[in-house]
Protein backbone atom coordinates (compact mmCIF):
# COMPACT_ATOMS: atom_id res chain seq x y z
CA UNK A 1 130.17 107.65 102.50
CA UNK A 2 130.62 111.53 102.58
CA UNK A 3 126.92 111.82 103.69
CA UNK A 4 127.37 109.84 106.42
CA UNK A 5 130.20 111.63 107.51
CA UNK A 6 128.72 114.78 107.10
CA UNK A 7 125.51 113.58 108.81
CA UNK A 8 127.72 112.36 112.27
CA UNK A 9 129.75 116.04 111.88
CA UNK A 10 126.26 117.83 111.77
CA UNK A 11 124.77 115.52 115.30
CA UNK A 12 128.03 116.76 117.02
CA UNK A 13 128.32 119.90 116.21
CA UNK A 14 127.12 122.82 119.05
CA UNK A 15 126.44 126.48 117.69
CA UNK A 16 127.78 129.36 119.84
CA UNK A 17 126.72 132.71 118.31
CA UNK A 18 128.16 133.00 114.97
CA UNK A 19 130.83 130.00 116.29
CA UNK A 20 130.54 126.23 115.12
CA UNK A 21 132.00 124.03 117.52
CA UNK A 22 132.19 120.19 116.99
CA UNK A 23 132.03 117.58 119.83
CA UNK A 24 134.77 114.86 120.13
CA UNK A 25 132.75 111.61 118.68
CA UNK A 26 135.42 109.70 120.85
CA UNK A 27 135.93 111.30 123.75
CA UNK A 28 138.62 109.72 126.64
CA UNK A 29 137.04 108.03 129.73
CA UNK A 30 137.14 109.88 133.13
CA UNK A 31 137.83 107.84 136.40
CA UNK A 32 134.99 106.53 138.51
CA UNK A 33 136.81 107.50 141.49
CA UNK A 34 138.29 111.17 140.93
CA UNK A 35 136.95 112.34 137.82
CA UNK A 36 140.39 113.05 136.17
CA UNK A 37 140.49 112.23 132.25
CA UNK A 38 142.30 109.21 131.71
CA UNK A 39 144.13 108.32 128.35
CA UNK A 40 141.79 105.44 127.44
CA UNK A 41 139.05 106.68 124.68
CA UNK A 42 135.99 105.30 125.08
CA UNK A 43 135.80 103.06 122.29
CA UNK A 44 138.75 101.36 123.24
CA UNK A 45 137.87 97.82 124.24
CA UNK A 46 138.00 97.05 128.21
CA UNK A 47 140.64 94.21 127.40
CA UNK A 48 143.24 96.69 126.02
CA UNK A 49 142.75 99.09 129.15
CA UNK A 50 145.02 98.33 131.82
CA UNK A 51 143.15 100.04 134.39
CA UNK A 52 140.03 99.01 133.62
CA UNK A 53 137.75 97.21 136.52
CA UNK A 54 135.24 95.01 135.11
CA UNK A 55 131.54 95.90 136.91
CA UNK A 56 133.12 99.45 138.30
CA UNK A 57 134.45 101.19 135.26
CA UNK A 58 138.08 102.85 134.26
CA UNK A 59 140.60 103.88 136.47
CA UNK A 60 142.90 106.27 136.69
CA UNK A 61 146.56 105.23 137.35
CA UNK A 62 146.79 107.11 140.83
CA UNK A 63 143.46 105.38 142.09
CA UNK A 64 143.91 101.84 140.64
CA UNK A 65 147.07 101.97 142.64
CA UNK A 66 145.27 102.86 145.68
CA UNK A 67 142.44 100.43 145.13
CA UNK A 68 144.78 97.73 144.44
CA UNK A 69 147.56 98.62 146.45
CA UNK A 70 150.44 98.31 143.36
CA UNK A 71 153.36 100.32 142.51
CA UNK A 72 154.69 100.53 138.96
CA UNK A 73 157.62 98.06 139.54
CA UNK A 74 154.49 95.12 140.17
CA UNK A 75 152.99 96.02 136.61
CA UNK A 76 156.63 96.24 134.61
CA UNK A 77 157.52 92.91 136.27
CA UNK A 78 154.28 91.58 135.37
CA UNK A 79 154.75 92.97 131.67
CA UNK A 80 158.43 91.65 131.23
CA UNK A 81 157.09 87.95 132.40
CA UNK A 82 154.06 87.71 129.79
């Protein structure tokens, strides 16, 4: 199990000079629309993303709103009634 550990650390790793710099193995998604990093990580699955747009990709808050045209108050009301 250490070897394979070691193995992933050595695929991300990106050499700078005499610097050693490891890669994020799960980085955070960016939005489709703007670009900004959202605070969903890539592995997490699309049901547990509440932004998410099935057949477009993640979304940040600001855009989903826009897209969709909601406002906090419609999501906590929808979150208290579940």
């Amino acid at each position: 199990m250490v070897n394979e550990n070691l193995a992933k650390q050595v695929q991300n790793r990106e050499i700078h000079g005499s610097r050693i710099n490891y890669r994020e193995s799960n980085p955070k998604e960016k939005c489709i629309i703007c670009g900004v990093t959202t605070e969903h990580r890539k592995n997490t699955h699309v049901e547990n993303r509440e932004t998410y747009v099935q057949g477009c990709g993640q979304l940040c808050n600001c855009c989903y709103a826009a897209c969709y045209n909601t406002s906090t108050i419609d999501w906590y009301m929808n979150y208290m009634t579940e």
